[in-house]
Protein backbone atom coordinates (compact mmCIF):
# COMPACT_ATOMS: atom_id res chain seq x y z
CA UNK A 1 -15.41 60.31 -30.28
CA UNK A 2 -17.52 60.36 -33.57
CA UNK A 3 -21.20 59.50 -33.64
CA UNK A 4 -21.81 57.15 -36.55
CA UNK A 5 -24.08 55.36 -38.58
CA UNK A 6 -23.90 51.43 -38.14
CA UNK A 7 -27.45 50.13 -40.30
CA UNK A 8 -30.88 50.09 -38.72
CA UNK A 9 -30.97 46.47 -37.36
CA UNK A 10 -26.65 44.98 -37.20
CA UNK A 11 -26.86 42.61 -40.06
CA UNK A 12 -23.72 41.56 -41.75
CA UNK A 13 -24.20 43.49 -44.51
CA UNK A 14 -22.20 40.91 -47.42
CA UNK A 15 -25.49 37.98 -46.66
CA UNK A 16 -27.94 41.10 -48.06
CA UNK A 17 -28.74 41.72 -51.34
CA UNK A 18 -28.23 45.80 -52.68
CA UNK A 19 -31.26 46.93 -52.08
CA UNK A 20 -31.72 45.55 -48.39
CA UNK A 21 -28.07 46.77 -48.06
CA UNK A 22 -29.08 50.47 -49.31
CA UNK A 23 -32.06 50.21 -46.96
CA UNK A 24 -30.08 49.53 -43.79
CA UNK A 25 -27.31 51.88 -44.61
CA UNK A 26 -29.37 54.80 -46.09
CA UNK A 27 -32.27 54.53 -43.08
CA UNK A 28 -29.91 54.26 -40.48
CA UNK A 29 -27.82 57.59 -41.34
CA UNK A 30 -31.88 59.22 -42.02
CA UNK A 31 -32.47 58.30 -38.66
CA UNK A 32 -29.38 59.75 -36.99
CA UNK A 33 -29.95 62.92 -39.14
CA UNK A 34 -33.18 63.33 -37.78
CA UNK A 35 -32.41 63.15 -34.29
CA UNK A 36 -29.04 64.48 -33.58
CA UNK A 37 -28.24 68.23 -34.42
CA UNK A 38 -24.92 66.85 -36.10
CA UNK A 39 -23.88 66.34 -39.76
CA UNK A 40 -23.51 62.26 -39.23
CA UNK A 41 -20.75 61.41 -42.60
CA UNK A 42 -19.36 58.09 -40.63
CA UNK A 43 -20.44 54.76 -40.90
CA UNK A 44 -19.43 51.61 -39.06
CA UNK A 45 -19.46 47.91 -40.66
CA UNK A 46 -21.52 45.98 -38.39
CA UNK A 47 -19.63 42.92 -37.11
CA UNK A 48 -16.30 44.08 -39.27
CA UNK A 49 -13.91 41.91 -41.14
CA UNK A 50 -13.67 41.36 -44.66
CA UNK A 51 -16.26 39.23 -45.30
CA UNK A 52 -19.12 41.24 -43.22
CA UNK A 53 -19.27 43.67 -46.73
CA UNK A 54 -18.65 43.63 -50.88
CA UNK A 55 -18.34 45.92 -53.26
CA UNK A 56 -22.00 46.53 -52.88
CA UNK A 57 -21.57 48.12 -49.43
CA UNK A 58 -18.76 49.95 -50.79
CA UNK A 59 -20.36 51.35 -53.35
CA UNK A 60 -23.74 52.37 -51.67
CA UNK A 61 -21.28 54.39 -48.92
CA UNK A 62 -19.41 56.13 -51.61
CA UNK A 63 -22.61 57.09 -53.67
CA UNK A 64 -23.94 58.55 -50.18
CA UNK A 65 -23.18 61.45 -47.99
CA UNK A 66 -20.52 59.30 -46.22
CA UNK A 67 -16.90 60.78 -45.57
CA UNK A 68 -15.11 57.62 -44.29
CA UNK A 69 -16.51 54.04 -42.93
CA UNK A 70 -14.82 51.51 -40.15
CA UNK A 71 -14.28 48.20 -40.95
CA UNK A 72 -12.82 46.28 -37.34
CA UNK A 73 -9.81 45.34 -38.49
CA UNK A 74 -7.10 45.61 -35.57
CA UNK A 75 -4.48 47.91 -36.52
CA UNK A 76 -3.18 51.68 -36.90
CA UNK A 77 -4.73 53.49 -40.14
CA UNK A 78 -2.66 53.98 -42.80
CA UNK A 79 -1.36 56.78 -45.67
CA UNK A 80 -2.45 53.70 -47.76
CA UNK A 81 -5.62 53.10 -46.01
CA UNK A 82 -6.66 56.64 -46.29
CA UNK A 83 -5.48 56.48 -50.03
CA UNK A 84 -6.88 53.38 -50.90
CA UNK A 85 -10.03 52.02 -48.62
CA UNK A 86 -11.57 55.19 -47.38
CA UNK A 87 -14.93 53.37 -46.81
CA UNK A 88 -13.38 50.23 -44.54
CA UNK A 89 -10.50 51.49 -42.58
CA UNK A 90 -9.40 49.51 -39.86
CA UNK A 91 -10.55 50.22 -36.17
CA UNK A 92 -9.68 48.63 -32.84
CA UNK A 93 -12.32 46.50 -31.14
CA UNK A 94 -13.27 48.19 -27.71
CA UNK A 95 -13.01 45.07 -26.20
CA UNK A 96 -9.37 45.02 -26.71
CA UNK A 97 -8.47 47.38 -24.14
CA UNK A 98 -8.65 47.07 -20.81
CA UNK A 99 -12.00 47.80 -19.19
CA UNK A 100 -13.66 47.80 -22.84
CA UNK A 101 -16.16 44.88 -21.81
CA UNK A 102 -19.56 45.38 -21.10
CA UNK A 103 -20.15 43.56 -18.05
């Protein structure tokens, strides 16, 4: 398990502008820095899918102490993935697996 950022209050991130972007990215990794004794370099897209982010999101991750970032996009990660979209690399939903509802 990895503890990750995922934005202060779960908006989809492609229906903000930059700068509300940067603020929900950048204040929800300050947060988790300030109260877990753990470098936090993941991020989540909130919601997933393509057309929950832009290039804006992209870029604010990569200009940021972010390693990698999750995009939900239901399959196995890549050598092109990894290569090629380090900051939205597909994840399984939990809620595809047995017992991964909330009831």
């Amino acid at each position: 398990m990895i503890i990750g950022s995922h934005t202060i209050s779960h908006p989809c991130l492609s229906k903000l502008d930059k700068k509300e972007q940067e603020k929900e990215i950048i204040e929800s990794f300050d947060y988790l820095s300030r109260i877990i004794d753990h470098k936090i370099n993941t991020f989540c897209i909130p919601y997933g899918g393509i057309h929950t982010f832009n290039n804006h999101t992209i870029n604010i991750l990569k200009n940021s102490d972010y390693s990698f970032a999750f995009n939900v996009e239901s399959k196995n990660i890549t050598n092109y993935d990894l290569n090629h979209s380090i900051y939205a690399l597909p994840r399984y939903d939990c809620n595809e697996f047995m017992y991964g509802e909330c009831n």
